[in-house]
Protein backbone atom coordinates (compact mmCIF):
# COMPACT_ATOMS: atom_id res chain seq x y z
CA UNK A 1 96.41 146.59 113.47
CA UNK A 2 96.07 146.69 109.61
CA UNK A 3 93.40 144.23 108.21
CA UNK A 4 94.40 142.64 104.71
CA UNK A 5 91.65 140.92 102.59
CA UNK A 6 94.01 139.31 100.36
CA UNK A 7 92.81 138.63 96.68
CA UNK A 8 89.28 139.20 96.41
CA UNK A 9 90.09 142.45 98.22
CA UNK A 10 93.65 143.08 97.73
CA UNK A 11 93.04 146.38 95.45
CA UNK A 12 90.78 147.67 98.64
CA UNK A 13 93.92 146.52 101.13
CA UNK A 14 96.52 147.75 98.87
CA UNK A 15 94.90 151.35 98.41
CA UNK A 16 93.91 151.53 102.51
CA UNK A 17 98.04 150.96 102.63
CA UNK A 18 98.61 153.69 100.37
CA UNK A 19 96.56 156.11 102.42
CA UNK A 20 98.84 154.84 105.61
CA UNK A 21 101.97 155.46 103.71
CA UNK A 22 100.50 159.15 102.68
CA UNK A 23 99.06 160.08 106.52
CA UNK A 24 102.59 158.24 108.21
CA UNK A 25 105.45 158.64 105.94
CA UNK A 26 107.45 157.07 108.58
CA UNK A 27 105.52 153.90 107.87
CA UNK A 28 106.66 153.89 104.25
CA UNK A 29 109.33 150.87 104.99
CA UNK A 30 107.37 148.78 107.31
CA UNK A 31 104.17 149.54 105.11
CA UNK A 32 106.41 148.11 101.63
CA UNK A 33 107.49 144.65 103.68
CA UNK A 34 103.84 143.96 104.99
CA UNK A 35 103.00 144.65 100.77
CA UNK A 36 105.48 142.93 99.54
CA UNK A 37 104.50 139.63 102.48
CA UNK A 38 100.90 139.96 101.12
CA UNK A 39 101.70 139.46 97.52
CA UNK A 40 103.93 136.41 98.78
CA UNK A 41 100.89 134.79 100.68
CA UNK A 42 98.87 135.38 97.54
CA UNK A 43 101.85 133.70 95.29
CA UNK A 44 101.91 131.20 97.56
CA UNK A 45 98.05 130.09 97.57
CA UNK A 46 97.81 130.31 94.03
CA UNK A 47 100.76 126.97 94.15
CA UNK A 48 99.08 125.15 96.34
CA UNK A 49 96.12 125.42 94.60
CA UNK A 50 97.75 123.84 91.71
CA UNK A 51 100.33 121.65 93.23
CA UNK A 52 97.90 120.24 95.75
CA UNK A 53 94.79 121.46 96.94
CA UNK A 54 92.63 122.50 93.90
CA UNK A 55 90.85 125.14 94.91
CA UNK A 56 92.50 126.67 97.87
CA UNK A 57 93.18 129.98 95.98
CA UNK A 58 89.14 130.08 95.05
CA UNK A 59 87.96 133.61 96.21
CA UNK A 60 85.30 131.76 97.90
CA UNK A 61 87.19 130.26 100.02
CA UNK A 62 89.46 133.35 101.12
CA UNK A 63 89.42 135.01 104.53
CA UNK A 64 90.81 138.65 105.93
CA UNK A 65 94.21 138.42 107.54
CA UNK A 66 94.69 141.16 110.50
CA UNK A 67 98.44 141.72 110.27
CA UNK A 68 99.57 143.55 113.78
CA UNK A 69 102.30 143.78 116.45
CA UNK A 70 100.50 141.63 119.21
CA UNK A 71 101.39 138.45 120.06
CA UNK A 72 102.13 135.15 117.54
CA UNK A 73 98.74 134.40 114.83
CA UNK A 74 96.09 132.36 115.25
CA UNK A 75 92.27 131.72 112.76
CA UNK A 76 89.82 133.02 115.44
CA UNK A 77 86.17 133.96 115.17
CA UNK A 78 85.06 136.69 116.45
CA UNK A 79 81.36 136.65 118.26
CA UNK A 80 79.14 139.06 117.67
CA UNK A 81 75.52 138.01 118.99
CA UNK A 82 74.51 135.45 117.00
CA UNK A 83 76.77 136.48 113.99
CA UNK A 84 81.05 135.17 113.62
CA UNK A 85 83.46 137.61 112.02
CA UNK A 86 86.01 135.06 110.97
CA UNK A 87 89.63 136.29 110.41
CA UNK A 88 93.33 135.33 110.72
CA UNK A 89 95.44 137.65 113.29
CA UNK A 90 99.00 137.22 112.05
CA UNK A 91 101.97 139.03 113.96
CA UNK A 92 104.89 140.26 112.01
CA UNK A 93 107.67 137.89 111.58
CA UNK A 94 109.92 139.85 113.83
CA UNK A 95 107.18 139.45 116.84
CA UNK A 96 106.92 135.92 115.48
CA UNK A 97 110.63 134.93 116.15
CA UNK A 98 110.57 136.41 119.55
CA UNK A 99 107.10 134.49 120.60
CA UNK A 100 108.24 131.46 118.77
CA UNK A 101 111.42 131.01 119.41
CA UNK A 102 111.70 127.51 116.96
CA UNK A 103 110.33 129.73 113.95
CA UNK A 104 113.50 131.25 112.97
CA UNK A 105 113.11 132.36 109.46
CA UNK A 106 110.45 134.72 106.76
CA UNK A 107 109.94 130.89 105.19
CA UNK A 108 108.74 128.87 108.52
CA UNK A 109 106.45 132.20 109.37
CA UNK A 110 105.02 131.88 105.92
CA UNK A 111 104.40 128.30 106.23
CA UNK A 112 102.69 128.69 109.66
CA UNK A 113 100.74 131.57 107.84
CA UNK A 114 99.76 129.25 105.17
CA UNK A 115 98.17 127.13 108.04
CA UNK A 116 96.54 128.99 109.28
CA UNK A 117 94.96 130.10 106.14
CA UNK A 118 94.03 126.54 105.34
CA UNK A 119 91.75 126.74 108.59
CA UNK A 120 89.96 129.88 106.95
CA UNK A 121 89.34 127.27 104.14
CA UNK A 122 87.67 125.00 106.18
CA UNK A 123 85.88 127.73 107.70
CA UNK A 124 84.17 128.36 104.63
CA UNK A 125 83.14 124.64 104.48
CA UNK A 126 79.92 125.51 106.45
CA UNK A 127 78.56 121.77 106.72
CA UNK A 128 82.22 120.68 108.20
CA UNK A 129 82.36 123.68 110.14
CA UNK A 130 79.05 123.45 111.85
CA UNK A 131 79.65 119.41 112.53
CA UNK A 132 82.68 120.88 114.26
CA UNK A 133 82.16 123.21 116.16
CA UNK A 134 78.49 121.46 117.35
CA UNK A 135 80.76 118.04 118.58
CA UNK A 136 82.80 120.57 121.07
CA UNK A 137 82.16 119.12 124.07
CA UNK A 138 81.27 121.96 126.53
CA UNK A 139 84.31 124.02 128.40
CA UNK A 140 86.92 121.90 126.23
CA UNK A 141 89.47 122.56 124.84
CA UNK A 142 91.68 120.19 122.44
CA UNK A 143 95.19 121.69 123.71
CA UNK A 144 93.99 121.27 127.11
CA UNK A 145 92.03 118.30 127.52
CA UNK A 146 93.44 116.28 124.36
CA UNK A 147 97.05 116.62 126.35
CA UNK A 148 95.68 116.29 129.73
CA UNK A 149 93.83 113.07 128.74
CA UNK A 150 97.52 111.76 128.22
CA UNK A 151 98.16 111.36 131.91
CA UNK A 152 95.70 108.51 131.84
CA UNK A 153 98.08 104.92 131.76
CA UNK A 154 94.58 103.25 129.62
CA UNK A 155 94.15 106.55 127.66
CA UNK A 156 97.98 106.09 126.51
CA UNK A 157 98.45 102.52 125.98
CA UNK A 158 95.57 102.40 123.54
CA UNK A 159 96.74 105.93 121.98
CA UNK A 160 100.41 104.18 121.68
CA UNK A 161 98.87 101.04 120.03
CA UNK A 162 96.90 103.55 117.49
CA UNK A 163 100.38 105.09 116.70
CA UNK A 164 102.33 102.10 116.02
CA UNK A 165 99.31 100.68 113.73
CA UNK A 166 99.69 104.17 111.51
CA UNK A 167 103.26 103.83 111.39
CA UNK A 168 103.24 100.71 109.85
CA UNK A 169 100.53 101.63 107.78
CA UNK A 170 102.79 104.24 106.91
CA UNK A 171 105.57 102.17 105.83
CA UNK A 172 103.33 99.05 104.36
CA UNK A 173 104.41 98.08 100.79
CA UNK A 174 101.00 97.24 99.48
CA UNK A 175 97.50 98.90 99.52
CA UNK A 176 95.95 95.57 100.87
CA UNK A 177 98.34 95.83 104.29
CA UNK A 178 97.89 99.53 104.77
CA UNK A 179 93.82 98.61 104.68
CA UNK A 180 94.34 95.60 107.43
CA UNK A 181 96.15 98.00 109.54
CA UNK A 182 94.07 101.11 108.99
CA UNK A 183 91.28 98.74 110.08
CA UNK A 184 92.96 97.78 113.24
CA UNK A 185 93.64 101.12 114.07
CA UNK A 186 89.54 102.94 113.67
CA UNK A 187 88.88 99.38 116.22
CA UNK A 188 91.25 100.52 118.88
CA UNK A 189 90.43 104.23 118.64
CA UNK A 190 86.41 103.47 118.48
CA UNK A 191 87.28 101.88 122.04
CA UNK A 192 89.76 104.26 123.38
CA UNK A 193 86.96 106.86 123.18
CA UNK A 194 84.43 104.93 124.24
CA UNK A 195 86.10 104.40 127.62
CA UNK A 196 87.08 108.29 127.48
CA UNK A 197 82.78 108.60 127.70
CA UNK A 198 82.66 105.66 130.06
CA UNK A 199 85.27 106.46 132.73
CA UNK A 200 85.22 110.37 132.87
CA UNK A 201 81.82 110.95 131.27
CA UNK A 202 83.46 113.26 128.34
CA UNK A 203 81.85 112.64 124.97
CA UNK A 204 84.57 113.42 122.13
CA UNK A 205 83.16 110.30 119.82
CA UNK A 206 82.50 112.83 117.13
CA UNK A 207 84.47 115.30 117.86
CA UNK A 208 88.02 113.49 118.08
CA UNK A 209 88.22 112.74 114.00
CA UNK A 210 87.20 115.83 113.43
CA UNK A 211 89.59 118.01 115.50
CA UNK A 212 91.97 115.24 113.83
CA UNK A 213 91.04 116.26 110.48
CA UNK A 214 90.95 120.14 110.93
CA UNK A 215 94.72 120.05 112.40
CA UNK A 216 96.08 117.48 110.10
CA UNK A 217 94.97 118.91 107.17
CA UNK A 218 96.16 122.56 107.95
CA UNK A 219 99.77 120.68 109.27
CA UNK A 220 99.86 118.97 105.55
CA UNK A 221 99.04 122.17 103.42
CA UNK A 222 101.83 123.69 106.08
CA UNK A 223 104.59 120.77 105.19
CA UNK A 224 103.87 121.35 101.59
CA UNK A 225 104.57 125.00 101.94
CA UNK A 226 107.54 124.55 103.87
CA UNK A 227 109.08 122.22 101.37
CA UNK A 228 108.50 124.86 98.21
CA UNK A 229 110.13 127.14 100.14
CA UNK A 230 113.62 124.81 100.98
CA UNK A 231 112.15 124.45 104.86
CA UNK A 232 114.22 121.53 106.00
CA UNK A 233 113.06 121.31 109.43
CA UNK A 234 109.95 119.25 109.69
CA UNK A 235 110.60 116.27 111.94
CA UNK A 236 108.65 117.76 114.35
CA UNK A 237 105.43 117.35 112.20
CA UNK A 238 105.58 113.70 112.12
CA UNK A 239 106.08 113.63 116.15
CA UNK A 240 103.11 111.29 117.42
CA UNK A 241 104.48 111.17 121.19
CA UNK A 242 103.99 114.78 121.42
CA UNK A 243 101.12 117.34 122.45
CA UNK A 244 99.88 118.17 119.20
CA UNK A 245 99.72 114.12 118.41
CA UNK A 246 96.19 114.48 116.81
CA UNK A 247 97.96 116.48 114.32
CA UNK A 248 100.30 114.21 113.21
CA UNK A 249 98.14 111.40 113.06
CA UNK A 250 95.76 113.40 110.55
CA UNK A 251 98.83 114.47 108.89
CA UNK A 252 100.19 111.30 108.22
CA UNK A 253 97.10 109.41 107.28
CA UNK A 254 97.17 112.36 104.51
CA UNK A 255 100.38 111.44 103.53
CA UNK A 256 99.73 107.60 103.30
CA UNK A 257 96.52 108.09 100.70
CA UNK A 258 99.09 110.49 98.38
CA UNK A 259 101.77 107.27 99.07
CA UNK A 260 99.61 105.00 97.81
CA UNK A 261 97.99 107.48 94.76
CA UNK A 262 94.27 107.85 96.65
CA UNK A 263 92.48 110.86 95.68
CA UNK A 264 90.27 112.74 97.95
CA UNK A 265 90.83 116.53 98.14
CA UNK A 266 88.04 116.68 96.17
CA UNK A 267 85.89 115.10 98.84
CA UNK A 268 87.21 116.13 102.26
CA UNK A 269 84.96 118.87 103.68
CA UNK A 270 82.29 118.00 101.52
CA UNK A 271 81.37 114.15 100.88
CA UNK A 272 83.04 114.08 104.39
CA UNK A 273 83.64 115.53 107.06
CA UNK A 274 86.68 113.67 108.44
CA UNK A 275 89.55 111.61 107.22
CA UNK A 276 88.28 108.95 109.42
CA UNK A 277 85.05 108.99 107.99
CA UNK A 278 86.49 108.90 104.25
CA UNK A 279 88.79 106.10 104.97
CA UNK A 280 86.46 103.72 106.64
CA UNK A 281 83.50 104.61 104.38
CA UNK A 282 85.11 104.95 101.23
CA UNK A 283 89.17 104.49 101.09
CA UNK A 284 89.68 101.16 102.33
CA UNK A 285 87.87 99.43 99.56
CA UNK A 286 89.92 101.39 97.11
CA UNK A 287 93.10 100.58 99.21
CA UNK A 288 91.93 96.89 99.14
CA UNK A 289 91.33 97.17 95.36
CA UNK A 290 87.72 96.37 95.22
């Protein structure tokens, strides 16, 4: 495994590569493409920090990537008594295509990459961090439980009317719909998790907007990446029926402020905490026009 602290490191990762190459001349080629991928991630952050997420590239806000031959990548944290060693684990792209077999190309990889990157960002958000992780409801997890709660006829049918609300948001032709039907859709949702705590006894009031927020927002700064790089395949992304629908749903509402010209990069993470919480508290007057 061969850690990379890209940019406010990379002179440190680039010269611990060098001493590889000198110990393991056989390395020499697989050492240059894992280089040569590293300056690409770092190219890569430095447009999305000016194309569309001001600050992404801060070193702040950076995080080690692990690059090794185990398995896809994932952001993980790492416990260590009472202390986290945050850190991306990403697999090479050939392990990639082979675990993965929809991720078919050095672009997708780096776009999935880029995600997963956008969760170190958030890491470094401590406040939105800490209100995450402390609204995990105990022995839960979303790709579990979030699916599983799908087998539920009640669970679905107010999930379904949720997802035909945002769609039409979506497609409304004026900031005053979108609102309405934004407005509609927080009403349904507050009681589709109310009977989630009411019916099973599972409390994911808080925790639901924010595991909404966290995915959707590393999905979007994945889309963008994937259509620099000429990606053309990203239908899936918009697929609410799916597993990963709290994804999409934070990915879209995303892609419904930049439709209708709202800004609020600037205060996601830190005036707050999720994209419900922004919309309901602050968006729909300016989607309204007040």
């Amino acid at each position: 495994m061969v850690r990379f602290d890209y940019r406010d490191n990379m002179k440190g990762a680039l010269t611990f590569l060098m001493f590889i190459l000198l110990a393991h001349p056989s390395m020499g080629e697989e050492t240059s493409e894992r280089d040569s991928l590293l300056q690409r991630v770092d190219e890569i952050k430095a447009m999305v920090d000016e194309k569309y997420w001001n600050s992404f590239y801060d070193v702040q806000y950076s995080m080690p990537i692990y690059y090794h031959d185990e398995g896809a990548f994932i952001m993980h944290l790492e416990q260590n008594g009472r202390n986290a060693e945050a850190r991306i684990d990403c697999s090479s792209p050939e392990i990639t295509f082979k675990t993965i077999p929809s991720v078919t190309t050095i672009e997708q990889w780096l776009a999935m990459l880029l995600h997963e990157c956008f969760h170190g960002f958030q890491y470094q958000h401590k406040d939105f961090w800490a209100s995450f992780v402390n609204a995990i409801p105990e022995n839960f997890s979303a790709k579990d439980s979030l699916v599983a709660l799908k087998r539920y006829e009640w669970y679905n049918s107010l999930l379904s009317e949720e997802h035909e609300l945002l769609r039409k948001a979506f497609s409304a032709s004026s900031r005053k719909e979108a609102a309405q039907l934004l407005t509609s859709l927080f009403a349904i949702r507050k009681s589709r998790l109310g009977l989630v705590k009411e019916r099973l006894g599972l409390d994911i009031i808080r925790y639901y907007p924010l595991v909404e927020t966290l995915e959707g927002s590393a999905r979007y700064i994945e889309y963008c990446v994937s259509k620099e790089l000429g990606v053309t395949d990203c239908e899936y992304m918009y697929n609410l029926n799916g597993n990963s629908y709290y994804y999409a749903s934070g990915f879209i509402l995303m892609l419904l402020l930049d439709r209708h010209g709202i800004s609020y990069k600037d205060k996601l993470f830190s005036e707050y905490n999720t994209l419900e919480e922004l919309v309901t508290s602050y968006y729909l007057d300016c989607l309204i026009g007040k």
